[in-house]
N, C-alpha and C. Protein backbone atom coordinates (compact mmCIF):
# COMPACT_ATOMS: atom_id res chain seq x y z
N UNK A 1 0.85 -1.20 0.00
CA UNK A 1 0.00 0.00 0.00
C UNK A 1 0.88 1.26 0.00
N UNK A 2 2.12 0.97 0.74
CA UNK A 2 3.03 2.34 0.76
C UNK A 2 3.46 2.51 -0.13
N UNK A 3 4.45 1.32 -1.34
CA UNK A 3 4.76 2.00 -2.38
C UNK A 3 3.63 2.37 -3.57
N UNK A 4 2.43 1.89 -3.33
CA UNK A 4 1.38 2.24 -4.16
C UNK A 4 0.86 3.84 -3.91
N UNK A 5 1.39 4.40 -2.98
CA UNK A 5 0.87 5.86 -2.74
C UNK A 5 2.77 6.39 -2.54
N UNK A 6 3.60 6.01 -2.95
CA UNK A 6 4.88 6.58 -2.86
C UNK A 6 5.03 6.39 -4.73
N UNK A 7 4.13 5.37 -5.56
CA UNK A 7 4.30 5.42 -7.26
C UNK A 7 3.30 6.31 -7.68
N UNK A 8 2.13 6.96 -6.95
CA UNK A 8 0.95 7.88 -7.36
C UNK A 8 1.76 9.36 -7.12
N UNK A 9 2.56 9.33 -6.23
CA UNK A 9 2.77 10.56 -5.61
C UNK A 9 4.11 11.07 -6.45
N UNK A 10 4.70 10.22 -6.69
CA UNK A 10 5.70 10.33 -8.19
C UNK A 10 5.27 10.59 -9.37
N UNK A 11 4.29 10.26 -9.54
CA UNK A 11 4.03 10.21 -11.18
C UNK A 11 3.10 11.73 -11.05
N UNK A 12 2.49 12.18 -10.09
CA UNK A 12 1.64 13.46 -9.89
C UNK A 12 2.98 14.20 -9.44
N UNK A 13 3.88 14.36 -9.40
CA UNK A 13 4.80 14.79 -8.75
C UNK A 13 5.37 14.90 -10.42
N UNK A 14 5.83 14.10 -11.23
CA UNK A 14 6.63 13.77 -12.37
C UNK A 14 5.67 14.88 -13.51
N UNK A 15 3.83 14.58 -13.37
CA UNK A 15 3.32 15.56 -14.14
C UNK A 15 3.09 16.70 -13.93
N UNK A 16 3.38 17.35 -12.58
CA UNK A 16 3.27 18.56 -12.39
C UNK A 16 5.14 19.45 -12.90
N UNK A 17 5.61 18.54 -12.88
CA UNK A 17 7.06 18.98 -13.44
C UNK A 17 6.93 19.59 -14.46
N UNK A 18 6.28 18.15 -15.74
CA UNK A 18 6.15 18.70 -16.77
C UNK A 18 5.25 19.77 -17.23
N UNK A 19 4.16 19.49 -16.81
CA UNK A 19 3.32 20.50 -16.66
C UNK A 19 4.24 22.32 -16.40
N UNK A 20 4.87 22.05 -15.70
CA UNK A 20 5.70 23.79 -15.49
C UNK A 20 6.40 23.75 -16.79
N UNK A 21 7.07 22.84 -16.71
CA UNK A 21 8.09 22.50 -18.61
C UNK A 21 7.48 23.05 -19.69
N UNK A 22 6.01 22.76 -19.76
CA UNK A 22 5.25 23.42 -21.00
C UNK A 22 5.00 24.75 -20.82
N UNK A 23 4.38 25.01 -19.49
CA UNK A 23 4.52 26.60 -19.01
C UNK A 23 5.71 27.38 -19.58
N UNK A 24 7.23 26.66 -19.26
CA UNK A 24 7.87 27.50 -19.52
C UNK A 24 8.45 27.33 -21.23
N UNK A 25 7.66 26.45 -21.86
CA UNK A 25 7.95 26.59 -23.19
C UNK A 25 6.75 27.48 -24.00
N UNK A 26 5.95 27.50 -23.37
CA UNK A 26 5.07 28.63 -23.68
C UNK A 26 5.21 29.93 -23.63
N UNK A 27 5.92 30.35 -22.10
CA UNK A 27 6.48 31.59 -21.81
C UNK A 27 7.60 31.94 -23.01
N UNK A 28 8.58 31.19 -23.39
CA UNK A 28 9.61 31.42 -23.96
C UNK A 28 9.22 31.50 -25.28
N UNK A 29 8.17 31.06 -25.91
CA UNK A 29 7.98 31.40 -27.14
C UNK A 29 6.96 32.79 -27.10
N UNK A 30 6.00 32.46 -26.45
CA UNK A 30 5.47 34.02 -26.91
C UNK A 30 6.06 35.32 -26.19
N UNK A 31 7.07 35.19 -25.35
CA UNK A 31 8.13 36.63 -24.96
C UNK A 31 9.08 36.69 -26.37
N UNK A 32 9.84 35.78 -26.55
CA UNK A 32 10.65 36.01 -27.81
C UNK A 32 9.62 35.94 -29.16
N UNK A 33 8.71 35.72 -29.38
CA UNK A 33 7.74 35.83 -30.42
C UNK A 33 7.24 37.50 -30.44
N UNK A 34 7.06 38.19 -29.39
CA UNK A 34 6.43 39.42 -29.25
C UNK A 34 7.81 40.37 -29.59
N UNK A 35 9.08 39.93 -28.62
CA UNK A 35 10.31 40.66 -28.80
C UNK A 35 10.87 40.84 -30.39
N UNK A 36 10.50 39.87 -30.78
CA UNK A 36 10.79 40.00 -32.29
C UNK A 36 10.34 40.43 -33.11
N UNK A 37 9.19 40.43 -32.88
CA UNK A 37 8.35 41.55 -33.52
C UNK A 37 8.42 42.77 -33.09
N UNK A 38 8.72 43.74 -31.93
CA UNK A 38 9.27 44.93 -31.82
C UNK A 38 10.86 44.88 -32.46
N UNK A 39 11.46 43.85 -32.57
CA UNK A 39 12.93 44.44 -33.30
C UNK A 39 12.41 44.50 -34.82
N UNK A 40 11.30 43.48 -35.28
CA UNK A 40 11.01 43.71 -36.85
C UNK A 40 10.88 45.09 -37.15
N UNK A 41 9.81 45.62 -36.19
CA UNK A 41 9.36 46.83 -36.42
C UNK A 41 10.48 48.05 -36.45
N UNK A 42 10.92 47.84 -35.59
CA UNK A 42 12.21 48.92 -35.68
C UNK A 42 13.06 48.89 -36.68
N UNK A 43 13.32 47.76 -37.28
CA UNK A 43 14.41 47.58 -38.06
C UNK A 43 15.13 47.20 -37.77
N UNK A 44 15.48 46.46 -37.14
CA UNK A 44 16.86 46.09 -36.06
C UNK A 44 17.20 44.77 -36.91
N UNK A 45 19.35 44.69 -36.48
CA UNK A 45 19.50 43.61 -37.41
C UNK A 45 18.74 42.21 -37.30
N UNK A 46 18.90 41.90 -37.76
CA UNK A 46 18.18 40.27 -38.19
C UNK A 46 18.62 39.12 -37.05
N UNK A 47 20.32 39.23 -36.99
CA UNK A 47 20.56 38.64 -35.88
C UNK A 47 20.48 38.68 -34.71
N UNK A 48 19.52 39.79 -34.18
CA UNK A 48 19.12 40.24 -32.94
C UNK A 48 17.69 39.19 -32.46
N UNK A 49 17.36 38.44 -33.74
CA UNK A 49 16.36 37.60 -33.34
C UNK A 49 16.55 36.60 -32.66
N UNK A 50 17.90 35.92 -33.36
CA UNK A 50 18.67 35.01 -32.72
C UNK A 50 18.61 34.81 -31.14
N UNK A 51 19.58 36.22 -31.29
CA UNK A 51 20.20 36.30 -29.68
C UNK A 51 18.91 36.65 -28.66
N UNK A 52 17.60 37.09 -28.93
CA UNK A 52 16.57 37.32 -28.67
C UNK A 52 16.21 35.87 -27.40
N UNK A 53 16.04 35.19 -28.90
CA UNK A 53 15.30 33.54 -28.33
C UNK A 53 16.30 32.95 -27.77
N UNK A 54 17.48 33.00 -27.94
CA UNK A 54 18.53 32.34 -27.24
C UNK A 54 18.65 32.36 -25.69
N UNK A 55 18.37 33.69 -25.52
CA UNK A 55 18.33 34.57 -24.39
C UNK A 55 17.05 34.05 -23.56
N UNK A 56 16.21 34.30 -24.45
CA UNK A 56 14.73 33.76 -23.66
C UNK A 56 15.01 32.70 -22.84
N UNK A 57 15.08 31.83 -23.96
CA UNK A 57 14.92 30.03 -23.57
C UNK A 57 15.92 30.06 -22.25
N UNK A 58 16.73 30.21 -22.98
CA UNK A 58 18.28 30.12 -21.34
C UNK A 58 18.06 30.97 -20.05
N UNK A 59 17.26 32.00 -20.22
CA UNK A 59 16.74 32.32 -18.57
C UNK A 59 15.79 31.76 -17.99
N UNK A 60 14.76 31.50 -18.86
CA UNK A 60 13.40 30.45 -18.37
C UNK A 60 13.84 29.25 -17.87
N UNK A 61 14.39 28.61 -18.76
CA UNK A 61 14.79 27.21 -18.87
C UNK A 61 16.07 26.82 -18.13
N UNK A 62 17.07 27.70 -17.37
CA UNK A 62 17.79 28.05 -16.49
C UNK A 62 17.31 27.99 -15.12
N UNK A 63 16.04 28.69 -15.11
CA UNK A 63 15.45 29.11 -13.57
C UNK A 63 14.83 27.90 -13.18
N UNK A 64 14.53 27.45 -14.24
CA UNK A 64 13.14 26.31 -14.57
C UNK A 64 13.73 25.04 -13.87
N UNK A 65 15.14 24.46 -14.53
CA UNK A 65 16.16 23.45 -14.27
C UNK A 65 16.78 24.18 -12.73
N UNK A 66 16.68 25.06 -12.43
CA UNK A 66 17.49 25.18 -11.25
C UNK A 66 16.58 24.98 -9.92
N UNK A 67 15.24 25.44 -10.08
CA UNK A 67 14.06 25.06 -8.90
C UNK A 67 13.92 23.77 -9.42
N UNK A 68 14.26 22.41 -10.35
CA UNK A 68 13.28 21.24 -10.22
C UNK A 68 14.70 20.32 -10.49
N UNK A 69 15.71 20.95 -9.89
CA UNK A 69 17.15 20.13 -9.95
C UNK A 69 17.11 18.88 -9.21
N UNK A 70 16.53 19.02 -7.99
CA UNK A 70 16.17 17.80 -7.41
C UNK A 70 15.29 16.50 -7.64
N UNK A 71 14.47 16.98 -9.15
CA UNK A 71 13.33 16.28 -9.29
C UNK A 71 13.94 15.96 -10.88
N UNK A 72 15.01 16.04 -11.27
CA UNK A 72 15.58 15.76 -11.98
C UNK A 72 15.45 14.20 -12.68
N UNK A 73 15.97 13.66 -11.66
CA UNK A 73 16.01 11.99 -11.91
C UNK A 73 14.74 11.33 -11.92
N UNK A 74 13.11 12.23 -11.71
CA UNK A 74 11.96 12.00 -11.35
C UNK A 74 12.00 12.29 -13.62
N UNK A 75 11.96 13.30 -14.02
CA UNK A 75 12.27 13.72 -15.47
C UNK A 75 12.38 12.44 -16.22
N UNK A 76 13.82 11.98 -15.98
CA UNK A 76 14.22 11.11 -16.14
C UNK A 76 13.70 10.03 -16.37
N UNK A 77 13.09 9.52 -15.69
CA UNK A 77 12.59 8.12 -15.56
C UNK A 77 10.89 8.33 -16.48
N UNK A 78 10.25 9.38 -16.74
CA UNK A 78 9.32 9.20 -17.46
C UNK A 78 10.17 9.25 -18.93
N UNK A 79 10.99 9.75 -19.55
CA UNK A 79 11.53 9.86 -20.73
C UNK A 79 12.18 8.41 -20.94
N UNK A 80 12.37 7.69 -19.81
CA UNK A 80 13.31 6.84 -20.36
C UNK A 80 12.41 5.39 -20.96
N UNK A 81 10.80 5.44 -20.27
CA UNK A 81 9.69 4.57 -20.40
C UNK A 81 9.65 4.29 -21.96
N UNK A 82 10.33 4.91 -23.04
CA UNK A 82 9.87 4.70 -24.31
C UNK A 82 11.31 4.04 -25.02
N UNK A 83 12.09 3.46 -23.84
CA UNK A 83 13.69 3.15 -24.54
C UNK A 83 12.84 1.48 -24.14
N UNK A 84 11.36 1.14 -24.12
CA UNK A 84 11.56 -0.39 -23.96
C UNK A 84 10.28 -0.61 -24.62
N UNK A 85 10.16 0.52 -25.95
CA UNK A 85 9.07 0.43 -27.04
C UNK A 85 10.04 -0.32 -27.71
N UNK A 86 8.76 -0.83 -28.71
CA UNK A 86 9.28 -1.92 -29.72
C UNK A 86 9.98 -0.74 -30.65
N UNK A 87 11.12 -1.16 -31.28
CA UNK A 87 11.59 -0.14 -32.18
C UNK A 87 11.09 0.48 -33.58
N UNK A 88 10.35 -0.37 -34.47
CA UNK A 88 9.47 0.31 -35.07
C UNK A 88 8.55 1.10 -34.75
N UNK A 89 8.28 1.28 -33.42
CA UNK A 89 7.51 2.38 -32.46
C UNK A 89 8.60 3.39 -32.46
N UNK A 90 9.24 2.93 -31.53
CA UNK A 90 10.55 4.29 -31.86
C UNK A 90 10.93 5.27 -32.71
N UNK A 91 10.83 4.50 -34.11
CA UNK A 91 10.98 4.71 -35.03
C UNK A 91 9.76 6.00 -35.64
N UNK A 92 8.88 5.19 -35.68
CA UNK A 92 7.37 5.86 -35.79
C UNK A 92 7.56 7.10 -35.11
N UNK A 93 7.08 7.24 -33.92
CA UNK A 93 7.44 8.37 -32.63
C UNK A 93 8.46 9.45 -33.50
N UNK A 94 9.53 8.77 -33.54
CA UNK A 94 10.85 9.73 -34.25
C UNK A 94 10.05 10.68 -35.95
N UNK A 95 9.26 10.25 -36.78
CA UNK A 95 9.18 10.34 -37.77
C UNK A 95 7.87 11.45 -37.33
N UNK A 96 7.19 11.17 -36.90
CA UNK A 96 6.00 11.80 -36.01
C UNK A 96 6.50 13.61 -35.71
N UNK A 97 7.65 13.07 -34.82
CA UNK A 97 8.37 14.54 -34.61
C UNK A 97 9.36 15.17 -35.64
N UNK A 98 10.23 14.09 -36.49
CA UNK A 98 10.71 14.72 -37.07
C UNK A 98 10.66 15.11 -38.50
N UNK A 99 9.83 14.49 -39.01
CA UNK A 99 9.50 14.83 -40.79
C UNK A 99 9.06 16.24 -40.82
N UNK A 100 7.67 16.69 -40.21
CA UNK A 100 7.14 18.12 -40.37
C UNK A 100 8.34 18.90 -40.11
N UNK A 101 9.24 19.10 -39.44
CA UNK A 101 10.31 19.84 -39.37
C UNK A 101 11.37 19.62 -40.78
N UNK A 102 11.67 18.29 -41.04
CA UNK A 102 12.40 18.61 -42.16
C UNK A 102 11.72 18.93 -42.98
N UNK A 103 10.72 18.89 -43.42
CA UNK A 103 9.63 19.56 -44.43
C UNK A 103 10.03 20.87 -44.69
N UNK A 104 10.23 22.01 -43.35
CA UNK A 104 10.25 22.91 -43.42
C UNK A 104 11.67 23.15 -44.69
N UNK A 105 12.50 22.52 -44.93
CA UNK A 105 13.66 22.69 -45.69
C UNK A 105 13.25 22.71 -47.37
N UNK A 106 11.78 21.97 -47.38
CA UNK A 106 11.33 21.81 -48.68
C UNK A 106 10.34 22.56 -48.97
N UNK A 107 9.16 23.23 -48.08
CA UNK A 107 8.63 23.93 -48.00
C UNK A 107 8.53 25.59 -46.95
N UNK A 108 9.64 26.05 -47.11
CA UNK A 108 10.21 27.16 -46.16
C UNK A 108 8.50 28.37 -45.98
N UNK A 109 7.91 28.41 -46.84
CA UNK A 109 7.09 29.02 -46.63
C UNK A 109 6.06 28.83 -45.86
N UNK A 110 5.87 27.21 -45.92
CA UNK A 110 4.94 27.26 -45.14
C UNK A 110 5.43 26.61 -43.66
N UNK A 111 6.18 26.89 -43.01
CA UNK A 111 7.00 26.58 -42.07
C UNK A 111 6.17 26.97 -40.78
N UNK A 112 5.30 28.06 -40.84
CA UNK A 112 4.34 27.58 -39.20
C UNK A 112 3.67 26.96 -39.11
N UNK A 113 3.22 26.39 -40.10
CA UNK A 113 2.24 25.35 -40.71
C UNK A 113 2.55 24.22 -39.89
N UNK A 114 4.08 24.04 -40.44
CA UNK A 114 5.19 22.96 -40.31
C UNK A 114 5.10 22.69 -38.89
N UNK A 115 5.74 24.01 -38.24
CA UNK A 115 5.62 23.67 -36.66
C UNK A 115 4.95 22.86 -35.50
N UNK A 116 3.43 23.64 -36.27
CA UNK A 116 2.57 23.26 -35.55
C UNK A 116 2.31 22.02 -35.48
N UNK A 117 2.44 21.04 -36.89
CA UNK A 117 1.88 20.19 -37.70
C UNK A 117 3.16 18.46 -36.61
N UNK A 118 4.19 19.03 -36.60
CA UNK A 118 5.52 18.31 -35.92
C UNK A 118 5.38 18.46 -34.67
N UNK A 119 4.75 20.11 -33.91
CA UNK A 119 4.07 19.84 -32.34
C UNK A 119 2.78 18.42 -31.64
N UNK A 120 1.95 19.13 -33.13
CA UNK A 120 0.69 17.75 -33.01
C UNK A 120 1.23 16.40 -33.27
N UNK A 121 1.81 16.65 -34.20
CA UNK A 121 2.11 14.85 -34.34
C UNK A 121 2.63 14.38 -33.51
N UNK A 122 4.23 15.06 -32.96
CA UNK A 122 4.95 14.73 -31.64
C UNK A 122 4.43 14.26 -30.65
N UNK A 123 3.93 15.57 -29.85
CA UNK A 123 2.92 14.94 -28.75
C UNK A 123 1.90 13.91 -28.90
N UNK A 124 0.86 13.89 -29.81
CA UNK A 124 0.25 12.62 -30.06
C UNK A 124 0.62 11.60 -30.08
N UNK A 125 1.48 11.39 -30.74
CA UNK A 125 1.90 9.99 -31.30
C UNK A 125 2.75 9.85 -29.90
N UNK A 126 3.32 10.53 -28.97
CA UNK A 126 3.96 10.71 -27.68
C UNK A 126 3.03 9.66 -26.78
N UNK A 127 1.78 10.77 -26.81
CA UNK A 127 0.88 10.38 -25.54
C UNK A 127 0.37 8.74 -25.89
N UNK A 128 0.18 8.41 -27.44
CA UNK A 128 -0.53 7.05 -27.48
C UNK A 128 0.11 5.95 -27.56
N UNK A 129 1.51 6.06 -27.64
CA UNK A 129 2.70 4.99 -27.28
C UNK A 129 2.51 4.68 -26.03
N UNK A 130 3.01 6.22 -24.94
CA UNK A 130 2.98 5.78 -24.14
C UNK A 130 1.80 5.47 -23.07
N UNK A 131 0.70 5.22 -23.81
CA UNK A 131 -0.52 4.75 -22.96
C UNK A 131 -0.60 3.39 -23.79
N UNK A 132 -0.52 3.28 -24.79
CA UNK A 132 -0.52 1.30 -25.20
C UNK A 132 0.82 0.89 -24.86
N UNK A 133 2.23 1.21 -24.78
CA UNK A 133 3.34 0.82 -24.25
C UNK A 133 3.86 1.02 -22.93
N UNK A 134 3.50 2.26 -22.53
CA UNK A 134 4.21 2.31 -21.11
C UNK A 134 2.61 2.47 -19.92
N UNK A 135 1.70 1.87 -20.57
CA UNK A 135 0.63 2.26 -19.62
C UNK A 135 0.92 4.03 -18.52
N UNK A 136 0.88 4.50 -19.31
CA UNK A 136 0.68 5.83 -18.78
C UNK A 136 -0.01 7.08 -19.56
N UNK A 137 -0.74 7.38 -18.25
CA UNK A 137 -1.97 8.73 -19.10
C UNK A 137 -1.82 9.90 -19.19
N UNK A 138 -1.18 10.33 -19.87
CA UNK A 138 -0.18 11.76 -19.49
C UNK A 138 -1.09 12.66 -20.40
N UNK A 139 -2.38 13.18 -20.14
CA UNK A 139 -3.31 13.78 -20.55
C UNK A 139 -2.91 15.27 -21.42
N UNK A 140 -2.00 15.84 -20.27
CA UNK A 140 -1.25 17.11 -20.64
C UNK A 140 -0.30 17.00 -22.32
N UNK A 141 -0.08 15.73 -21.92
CA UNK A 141 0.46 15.77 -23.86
C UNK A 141 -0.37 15.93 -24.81
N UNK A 142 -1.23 14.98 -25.02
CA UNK A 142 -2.60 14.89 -25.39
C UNK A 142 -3.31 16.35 -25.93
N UNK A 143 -2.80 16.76 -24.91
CA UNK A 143 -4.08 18.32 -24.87
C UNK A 143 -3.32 19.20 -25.52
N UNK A 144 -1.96 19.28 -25.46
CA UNK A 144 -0.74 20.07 -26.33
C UNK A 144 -1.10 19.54 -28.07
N UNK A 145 -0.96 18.64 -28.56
CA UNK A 145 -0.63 17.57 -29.26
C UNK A 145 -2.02 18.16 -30.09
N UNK A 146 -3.16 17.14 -29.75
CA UNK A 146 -4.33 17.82 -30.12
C UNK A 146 -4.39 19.72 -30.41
N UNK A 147 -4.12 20.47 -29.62
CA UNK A 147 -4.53 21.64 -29.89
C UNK A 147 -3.86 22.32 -30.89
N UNK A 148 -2.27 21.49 -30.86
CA UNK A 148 -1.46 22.44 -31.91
C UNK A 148 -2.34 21.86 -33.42
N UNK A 149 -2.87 20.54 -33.54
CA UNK A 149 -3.13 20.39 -34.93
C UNK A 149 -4.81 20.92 -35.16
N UNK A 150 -5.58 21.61 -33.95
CA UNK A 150 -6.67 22.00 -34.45
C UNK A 150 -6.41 23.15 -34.26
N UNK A 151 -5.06 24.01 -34.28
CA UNK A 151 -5.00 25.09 -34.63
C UNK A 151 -4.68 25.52 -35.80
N UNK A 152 -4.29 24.51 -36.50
CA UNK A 152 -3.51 24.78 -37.59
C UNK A 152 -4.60 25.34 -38.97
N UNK A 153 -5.47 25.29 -39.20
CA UNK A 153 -6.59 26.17 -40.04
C UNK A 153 -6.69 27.10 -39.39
N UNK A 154 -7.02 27.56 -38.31
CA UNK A 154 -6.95 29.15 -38.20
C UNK A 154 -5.80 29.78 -38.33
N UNK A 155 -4.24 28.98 -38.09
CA UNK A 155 -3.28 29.26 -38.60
C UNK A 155 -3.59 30.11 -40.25
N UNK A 156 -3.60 28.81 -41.03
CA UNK A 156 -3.62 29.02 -42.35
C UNK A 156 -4.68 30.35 -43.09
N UNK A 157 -5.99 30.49 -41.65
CA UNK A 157 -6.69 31.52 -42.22
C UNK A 157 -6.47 32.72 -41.97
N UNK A 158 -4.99 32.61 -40.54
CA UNK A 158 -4.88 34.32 -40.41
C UNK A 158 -3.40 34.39 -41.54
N UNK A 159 -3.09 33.40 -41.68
CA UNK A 159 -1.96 33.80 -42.99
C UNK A 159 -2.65 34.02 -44.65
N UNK A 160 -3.54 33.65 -44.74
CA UNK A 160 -3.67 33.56 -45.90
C UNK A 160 -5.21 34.56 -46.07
N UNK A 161 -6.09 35.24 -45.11
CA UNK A 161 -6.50 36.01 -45.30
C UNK A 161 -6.80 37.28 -44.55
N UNK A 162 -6.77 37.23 -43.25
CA UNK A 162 -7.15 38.10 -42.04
C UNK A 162 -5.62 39.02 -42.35
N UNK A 163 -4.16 38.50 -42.44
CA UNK A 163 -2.80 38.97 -42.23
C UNK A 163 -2.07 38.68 -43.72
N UNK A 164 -3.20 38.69 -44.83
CA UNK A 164 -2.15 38.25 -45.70
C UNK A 164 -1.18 39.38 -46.30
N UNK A 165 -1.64 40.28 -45.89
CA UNK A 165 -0.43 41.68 -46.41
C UNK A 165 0.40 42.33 -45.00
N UNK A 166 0.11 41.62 -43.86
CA UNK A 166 1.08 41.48 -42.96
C UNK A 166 2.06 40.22 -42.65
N UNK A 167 2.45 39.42 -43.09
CA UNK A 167 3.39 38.77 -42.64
C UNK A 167 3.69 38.30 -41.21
N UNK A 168 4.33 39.43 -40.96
CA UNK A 168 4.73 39.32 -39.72
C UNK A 168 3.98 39.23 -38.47
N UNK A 169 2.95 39.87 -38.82
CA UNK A 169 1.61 39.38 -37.91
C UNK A 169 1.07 37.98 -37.72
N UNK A 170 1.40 37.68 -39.22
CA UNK A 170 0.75 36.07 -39.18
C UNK A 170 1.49 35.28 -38.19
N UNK A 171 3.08 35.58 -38.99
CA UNK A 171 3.82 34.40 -37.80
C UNK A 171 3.81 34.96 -36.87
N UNK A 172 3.70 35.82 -36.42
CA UNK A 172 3.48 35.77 -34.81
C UNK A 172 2.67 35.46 -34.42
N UNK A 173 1.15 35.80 -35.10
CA UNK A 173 0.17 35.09 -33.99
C UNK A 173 0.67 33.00 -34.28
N UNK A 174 1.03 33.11 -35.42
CA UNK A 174 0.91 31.14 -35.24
C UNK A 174 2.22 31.05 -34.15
N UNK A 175 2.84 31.61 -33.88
CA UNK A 175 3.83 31.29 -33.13
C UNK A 175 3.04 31.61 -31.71
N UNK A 176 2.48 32.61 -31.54
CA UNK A 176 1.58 32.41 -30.32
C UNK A 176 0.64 31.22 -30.13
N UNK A 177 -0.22 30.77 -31.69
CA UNK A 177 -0.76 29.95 -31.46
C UNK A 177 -0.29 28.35 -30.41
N UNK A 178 1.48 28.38 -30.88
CA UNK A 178 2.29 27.76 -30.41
C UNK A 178 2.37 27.05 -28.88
N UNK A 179 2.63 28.90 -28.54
CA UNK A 179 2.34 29.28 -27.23
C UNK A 179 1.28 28.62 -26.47
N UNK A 180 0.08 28.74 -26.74
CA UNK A 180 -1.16 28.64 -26.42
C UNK A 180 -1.38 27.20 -26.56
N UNK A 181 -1.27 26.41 -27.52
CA UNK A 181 -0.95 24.99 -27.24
C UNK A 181 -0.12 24.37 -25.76
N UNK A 182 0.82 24.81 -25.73
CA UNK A 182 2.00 24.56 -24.39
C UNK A 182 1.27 24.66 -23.28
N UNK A 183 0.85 25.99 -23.48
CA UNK A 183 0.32 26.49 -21.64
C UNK A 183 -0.88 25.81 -21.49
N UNK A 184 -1.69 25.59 -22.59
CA UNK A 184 -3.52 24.55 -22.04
C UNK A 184 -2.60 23.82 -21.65
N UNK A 185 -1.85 22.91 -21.95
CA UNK A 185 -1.29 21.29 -21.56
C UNK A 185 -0.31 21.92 -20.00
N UNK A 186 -0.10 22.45 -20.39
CA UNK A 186 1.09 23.07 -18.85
C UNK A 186 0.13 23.25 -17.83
N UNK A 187 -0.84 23.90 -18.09
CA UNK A 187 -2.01 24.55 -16.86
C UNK A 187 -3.04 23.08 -16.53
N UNK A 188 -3.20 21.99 -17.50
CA UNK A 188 -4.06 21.28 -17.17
C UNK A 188 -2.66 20.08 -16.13
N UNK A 189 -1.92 20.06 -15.96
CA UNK A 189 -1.03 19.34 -15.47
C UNK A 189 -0.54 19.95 -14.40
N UNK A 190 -0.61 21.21 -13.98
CA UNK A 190 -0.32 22.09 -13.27
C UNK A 190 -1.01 21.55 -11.78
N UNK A 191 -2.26 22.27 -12.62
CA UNK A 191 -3.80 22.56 -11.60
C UNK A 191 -4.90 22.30 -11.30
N UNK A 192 -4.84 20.86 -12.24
CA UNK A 192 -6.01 19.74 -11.94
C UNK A 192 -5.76 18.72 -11.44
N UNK A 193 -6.44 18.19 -10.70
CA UNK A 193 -6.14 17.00 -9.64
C UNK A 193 -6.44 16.06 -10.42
N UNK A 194 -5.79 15.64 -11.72
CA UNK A 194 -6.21 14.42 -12.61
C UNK A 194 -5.53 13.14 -12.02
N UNK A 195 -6.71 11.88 -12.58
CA UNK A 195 -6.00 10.64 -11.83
C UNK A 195 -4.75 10.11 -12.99
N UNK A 196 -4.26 9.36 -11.68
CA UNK A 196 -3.26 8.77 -12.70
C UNK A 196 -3.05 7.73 -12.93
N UNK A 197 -3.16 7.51 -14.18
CA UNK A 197 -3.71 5.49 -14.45
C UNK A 197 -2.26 5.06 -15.51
């Protein structure tokens, strides 16, 4: 009975981690998503975008790793649940996350498209491995996963008609859209007392 409420209290312990993880990948894209768009506007060099997001990610994701240093090896052990998938799963999973991104090399234009399209698949194909392989319900992926790919038409409708003579508007809001994917899944892992099966 003790380690059965010492493996509940880990794994609610393990999703509230991640749960902040998406928070702070949410934070970091729509601060450097907004920042970049005030350097567009100004005119500022190009490589200031760079150092922009660089900057972001590494203070968030700095502070982030330095309060959950201890819970580290807790990280750990949910990532490692998919090194004892069958490898054509592996495989799958890998292709899931990584094709829409190389896409972007063949189709550069439509590259938030892309994003979004490699967020949804990722996480999906994430969450349903590891609920038929590692028996675990990690809802918060799910809800990331899902939202980035039913965002992706309003994507396409603020690029292609609401922002189509702004640009830069477009990708920013899909890059917010981004955003906004992360934090539902961050906030539902956060601050709901979901069970854990």
């Amino acid at each position: 009975m003790y380690f059965r409420i010492n493996c509940v209290e880990d794994a609610y312990q393990i999703r509230r981690i991640f749960g902040f993880l998406f928070i702070c990948v949410s934070l970091a894209v729509a601060i450097s998503s907004v920042t970049s768009e005030i350097l567009f506007l100004n005119n500022l060099p190009n490589y200031l975008h760079g150092v922009v997001w660089i900057i972001t990610f590494g203070i968030i994701f700095g502070v982030y790793f330095l309060h959950f240093k201890e819970k580290l090896s807790l990280i750990r052990n949910r990532m490692k649940n998919s090194l004892a998938w069958p490898l054509h799963i592996k495989i799958l999973n890998g292709i899931c996350w990584a094709f829409p991104f190389a896409l972007i090399g063949v189709f550069p234009q439509h590259f938030q498209y892309l994003i979004l399209l490699g967020i949804g698949l990722g996480n999906t194909s994430t969450y349903i491995f590891m609920r038929f392989f590692s028996n675990q319900n990690n809802k918060e992926q799910i809800l990331v996963g899902l939202t980035a790919l039913l965002v992706i038409p309003l994507a396409v409708l603020i690029d292609t008609t609401l922002f189509e003579s702004n640009q830069d508007i477009a990708i920013l809001l899909s890059r917010i859209l981004i955003s906004i994917s992360y934090l539902i899944g961050g906030l539902y892992a956060v601050f709901l007392k979901i069970k854990i099966s």
